[in-house]
Protein backbone atom coordinates (compact mmCIF):
# COMPACT_ATOMS: atom_id res chain seq x y z
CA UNK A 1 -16.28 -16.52 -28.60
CA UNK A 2 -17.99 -13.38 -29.87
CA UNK A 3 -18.67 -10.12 -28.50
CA UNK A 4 -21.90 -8.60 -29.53
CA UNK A 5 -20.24 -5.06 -30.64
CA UNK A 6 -16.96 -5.72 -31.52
CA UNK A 7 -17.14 -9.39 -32.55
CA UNK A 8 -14.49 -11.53 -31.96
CA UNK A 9 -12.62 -11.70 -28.33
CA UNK A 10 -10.24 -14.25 -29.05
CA UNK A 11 -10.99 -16.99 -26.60
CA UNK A 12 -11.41 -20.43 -27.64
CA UNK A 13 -13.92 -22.56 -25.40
CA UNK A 14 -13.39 -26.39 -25.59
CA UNK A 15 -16.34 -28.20 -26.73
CA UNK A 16 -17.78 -30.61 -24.96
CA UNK A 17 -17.08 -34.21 -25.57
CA UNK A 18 -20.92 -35.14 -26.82
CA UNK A 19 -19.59 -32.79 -30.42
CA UNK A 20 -16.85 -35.84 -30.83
CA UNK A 21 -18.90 -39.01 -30.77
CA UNK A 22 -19.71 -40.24 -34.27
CA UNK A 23 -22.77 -39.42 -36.07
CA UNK A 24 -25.13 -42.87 -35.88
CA UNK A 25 -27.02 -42.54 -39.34
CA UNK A 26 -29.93 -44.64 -38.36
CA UNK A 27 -30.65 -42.22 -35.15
CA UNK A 28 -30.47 -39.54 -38.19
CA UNK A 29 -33.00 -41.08 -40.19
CA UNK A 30 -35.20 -42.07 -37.19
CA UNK A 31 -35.46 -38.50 -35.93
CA UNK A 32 -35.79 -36.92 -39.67
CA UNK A 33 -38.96 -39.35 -40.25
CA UNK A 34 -40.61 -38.22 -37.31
CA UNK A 35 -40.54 -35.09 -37.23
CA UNK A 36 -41.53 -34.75 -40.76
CA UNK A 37 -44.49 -36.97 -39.49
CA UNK A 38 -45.24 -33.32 -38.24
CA UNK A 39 -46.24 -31.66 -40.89
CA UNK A 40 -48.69 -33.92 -42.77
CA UNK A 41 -52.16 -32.46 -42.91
CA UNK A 42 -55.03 -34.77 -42.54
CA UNK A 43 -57.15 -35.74 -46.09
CA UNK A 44 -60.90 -37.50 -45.76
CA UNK A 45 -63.47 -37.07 -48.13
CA UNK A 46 -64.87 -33.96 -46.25
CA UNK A 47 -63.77 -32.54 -43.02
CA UNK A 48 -66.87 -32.91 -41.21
CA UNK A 49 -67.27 -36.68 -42.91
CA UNK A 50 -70.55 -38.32 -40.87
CA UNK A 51 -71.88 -35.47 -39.21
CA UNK A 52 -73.79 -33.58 -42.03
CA UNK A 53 -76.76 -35.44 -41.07
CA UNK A 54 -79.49 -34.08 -38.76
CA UNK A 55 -79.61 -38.21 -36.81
CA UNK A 56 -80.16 -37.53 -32.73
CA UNK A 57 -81.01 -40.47 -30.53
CA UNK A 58 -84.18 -40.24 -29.48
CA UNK A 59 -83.52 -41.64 -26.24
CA UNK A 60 -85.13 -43.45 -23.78
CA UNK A 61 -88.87 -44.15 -22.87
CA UNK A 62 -90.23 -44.92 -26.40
CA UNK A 63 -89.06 -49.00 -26.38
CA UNK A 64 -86.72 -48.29 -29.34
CA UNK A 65 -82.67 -48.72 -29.28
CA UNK A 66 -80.68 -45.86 -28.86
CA UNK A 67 -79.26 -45.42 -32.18
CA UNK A 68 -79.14 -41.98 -33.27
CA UNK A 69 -82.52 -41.63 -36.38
CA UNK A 70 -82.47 -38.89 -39.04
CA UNK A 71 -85.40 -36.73 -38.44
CA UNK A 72 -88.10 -36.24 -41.16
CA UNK A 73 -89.88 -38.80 -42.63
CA UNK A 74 -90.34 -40.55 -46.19
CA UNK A 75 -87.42 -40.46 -47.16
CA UNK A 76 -85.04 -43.49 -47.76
CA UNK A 77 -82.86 -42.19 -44.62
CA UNK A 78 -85.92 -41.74 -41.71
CA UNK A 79 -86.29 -43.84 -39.26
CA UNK A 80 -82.65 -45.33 -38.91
């Protein structure tokens, strides 16, 4: 045990008896692969992949599905 100004007091304190059971090397390795799962950062193409496009539904009332259709027309994208 250590004192925080004069450092050591001289008084051992028995560990408890989890510190003697034997280290199980497949817990290890379970444990280290998961929590390095932690610090992967996410990759796609482009963060905002699928929503650069201007497509709202154009709900209902007008007879058509509900599927969201790029606005503007003429162009090889209207009307989806």
């Amino acid at each position: 045990v250590f004192d925080a100004k004069s450092g050591s007091k001289g008084e051992a304190v028995a560990l408890p008896a989890v510190f003697t059971a034997p280290i199980r090397n497949d817990v290890v390795s379970f444990v280290h692969t998961n929590i390095s799962k932690n610090k992967r950062q996410a990759y796609a193409v482009a963060f905002e992949a699928g929503h650069q496009t201007s497509a709202e539904s154009w709900g209902t009332g007008r007879a058509v599905s509900r599927i969201p259709r790029v606005a503007g027309g003429g162009t090889h994208r209207s009307g989806q």
